[in-house]
N, C-alpha and C. Protein backbone atom coordinates (compact mmCIF):
# COMPACT_ATOMS: atom_id res chain seq x y z
N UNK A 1 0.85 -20.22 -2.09
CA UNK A 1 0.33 -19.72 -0.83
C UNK A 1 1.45 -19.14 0.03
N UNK A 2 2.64 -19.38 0.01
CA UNK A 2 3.60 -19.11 0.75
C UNK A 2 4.16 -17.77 0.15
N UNK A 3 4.63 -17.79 -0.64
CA UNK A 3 4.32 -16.47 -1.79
C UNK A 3 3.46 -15.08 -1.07
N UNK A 4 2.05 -15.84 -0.81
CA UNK A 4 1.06 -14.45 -0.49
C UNK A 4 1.36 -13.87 1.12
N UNK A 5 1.71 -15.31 2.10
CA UNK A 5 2.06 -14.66 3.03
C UNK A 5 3.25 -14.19 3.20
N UNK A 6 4.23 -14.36 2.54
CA UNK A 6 5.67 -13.85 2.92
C UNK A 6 5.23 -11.81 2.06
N UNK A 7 4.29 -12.10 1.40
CA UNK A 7 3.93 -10.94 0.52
C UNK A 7 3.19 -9.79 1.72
N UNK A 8 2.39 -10.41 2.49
CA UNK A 8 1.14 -10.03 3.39
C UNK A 8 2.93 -9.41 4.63
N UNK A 9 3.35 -10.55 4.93
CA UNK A 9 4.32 -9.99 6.32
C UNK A 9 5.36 -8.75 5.68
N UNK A 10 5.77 -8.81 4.42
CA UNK A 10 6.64 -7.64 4.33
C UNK A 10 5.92 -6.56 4.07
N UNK A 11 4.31 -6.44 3.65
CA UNK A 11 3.38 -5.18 3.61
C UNK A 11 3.73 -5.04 5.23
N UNK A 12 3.06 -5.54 6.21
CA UNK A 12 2.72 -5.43 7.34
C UNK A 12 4.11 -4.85 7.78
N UNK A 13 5.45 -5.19 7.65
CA UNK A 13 6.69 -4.82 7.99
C UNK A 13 7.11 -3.33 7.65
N UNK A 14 6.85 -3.30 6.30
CA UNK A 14 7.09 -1.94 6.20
C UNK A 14 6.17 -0.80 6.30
N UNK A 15 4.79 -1.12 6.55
CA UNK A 15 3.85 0.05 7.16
C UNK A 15 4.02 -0.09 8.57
N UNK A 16 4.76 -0.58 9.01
CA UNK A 16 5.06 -0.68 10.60
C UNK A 16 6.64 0.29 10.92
N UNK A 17 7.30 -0.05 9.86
CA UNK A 17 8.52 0.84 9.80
C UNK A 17 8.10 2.27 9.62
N UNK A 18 7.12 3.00 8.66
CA UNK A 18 7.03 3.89 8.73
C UNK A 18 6.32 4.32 9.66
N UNK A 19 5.25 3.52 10.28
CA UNK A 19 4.45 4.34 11.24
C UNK A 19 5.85 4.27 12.89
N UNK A 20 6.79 3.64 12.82
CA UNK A 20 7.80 3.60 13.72
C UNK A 20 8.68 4.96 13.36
N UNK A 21 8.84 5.16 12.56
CA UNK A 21 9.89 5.88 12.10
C UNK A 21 9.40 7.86 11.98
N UNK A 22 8.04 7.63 11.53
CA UNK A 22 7.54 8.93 11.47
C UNK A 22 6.01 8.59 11.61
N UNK A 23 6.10 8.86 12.74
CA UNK A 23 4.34 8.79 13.76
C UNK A 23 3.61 9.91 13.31
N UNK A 24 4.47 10.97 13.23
CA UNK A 24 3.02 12.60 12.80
C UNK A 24 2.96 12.63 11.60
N UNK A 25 4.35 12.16 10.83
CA UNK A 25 3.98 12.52 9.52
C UNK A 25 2.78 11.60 8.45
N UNK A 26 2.78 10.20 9.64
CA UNK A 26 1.76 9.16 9.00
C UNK A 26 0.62 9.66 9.37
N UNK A 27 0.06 10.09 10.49
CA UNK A 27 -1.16 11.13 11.10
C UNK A 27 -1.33 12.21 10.24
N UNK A 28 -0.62 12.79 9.47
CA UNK A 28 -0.99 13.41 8.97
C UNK A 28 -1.67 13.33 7.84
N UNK A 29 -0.95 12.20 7.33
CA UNK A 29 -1.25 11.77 5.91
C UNK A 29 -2.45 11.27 6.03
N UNK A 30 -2.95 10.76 7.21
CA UNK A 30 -4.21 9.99 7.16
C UNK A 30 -5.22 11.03 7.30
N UNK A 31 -5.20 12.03 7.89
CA UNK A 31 -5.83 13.03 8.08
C UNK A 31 -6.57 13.97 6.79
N UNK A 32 -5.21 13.72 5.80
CA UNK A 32 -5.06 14.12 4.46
C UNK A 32 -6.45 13.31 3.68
N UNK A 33 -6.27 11.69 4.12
CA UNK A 33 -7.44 11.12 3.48
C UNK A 33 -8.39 11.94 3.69
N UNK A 34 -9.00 12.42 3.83
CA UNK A 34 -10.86 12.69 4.24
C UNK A 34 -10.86 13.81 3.46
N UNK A 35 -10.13 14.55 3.00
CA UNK A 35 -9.60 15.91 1.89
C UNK A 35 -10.07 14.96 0.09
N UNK A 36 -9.78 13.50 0.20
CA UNK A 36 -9.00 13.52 -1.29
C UNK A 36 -10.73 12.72 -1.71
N UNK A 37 -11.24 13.09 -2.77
CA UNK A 37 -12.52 12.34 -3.16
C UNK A 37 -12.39 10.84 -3.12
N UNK A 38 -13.46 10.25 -3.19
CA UNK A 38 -13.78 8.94 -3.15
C UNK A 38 -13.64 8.28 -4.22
N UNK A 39 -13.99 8.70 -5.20
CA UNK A 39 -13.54 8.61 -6.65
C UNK A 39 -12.00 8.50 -6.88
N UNK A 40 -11.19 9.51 -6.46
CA UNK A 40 -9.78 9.60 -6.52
C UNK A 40 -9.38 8.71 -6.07
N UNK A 41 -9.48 8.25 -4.71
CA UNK A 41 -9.44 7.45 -3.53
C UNK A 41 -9.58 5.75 -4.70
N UNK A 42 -10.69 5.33 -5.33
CA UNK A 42 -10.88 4.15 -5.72
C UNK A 42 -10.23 4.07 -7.13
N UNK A 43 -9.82 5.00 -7.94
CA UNK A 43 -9.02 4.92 -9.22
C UNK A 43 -7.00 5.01 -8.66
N UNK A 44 -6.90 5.88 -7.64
CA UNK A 44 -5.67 5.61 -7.42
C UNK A 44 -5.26 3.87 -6.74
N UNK A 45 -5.74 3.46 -6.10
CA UNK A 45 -6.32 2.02 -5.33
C UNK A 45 -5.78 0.86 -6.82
N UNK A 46 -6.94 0.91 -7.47
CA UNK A 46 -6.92 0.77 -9.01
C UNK A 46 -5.97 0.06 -9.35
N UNK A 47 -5.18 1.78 -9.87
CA UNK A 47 -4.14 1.31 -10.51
C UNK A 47 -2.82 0.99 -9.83
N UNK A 48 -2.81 1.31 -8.02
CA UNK A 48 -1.86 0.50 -7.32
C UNK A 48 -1.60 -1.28 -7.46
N UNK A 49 -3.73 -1.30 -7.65
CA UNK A 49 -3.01 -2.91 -7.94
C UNK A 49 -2.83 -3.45 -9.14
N UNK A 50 -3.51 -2.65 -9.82
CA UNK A 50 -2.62 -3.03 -11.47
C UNK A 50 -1.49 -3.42 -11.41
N UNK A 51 -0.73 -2.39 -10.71
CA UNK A 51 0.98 -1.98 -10.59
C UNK A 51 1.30 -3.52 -10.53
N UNK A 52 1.07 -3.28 -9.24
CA UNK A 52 1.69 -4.83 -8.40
C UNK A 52 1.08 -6.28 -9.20
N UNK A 53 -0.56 -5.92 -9.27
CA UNK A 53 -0.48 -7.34 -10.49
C UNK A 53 0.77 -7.73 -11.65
N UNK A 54 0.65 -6.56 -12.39
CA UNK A 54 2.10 -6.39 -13.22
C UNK A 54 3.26 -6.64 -12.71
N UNK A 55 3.87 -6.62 -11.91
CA UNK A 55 5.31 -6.67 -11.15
C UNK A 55 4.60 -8.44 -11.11
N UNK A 56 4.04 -8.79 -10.46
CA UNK A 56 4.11 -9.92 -9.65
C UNK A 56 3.89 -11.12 -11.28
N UNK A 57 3.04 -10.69 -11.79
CA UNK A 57 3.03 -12.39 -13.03
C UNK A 57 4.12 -11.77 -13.97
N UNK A 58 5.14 -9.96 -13.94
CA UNK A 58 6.72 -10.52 -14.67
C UNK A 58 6.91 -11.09 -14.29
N UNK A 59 7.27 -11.27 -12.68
CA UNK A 59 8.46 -11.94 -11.65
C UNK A 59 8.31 -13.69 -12.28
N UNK A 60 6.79 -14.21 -11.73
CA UNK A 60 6.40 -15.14 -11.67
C UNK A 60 6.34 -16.51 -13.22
N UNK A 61 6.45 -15.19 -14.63
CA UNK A 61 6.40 -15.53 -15.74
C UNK A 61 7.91 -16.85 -15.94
């Protein structure tokens, strides 16, 4: 459990750095969402957490 939140505060840390660091260019990008299909949108999602499933039970192995 300690694991998920130290996991949860450094997400939260570094989408805070970028929206600190570059405010229009994150507006933009979000803006960008409503352009990209829904479909695209839930297969890229996907395999982000594939990714990270993978990273996290190497680490943990």
């Amino acid at each position: 459990m300690k694991e998920l939140i130290i996991a949860f505060g450094l997400f939260l840390f570094i989408e805070g750095i970028l929206y600190a660091l570059f405010p229009s260019k994150m507006k933009n990008m979000l803006l960008r969402l409503n352009e990209i299909d829904e479909k695209q949108l839930r297969i890229g999602g996907f395999l982000f957490a594939l990714i990270g499933f993978v990273i996290i039970w190497y680490i943990k192995r």
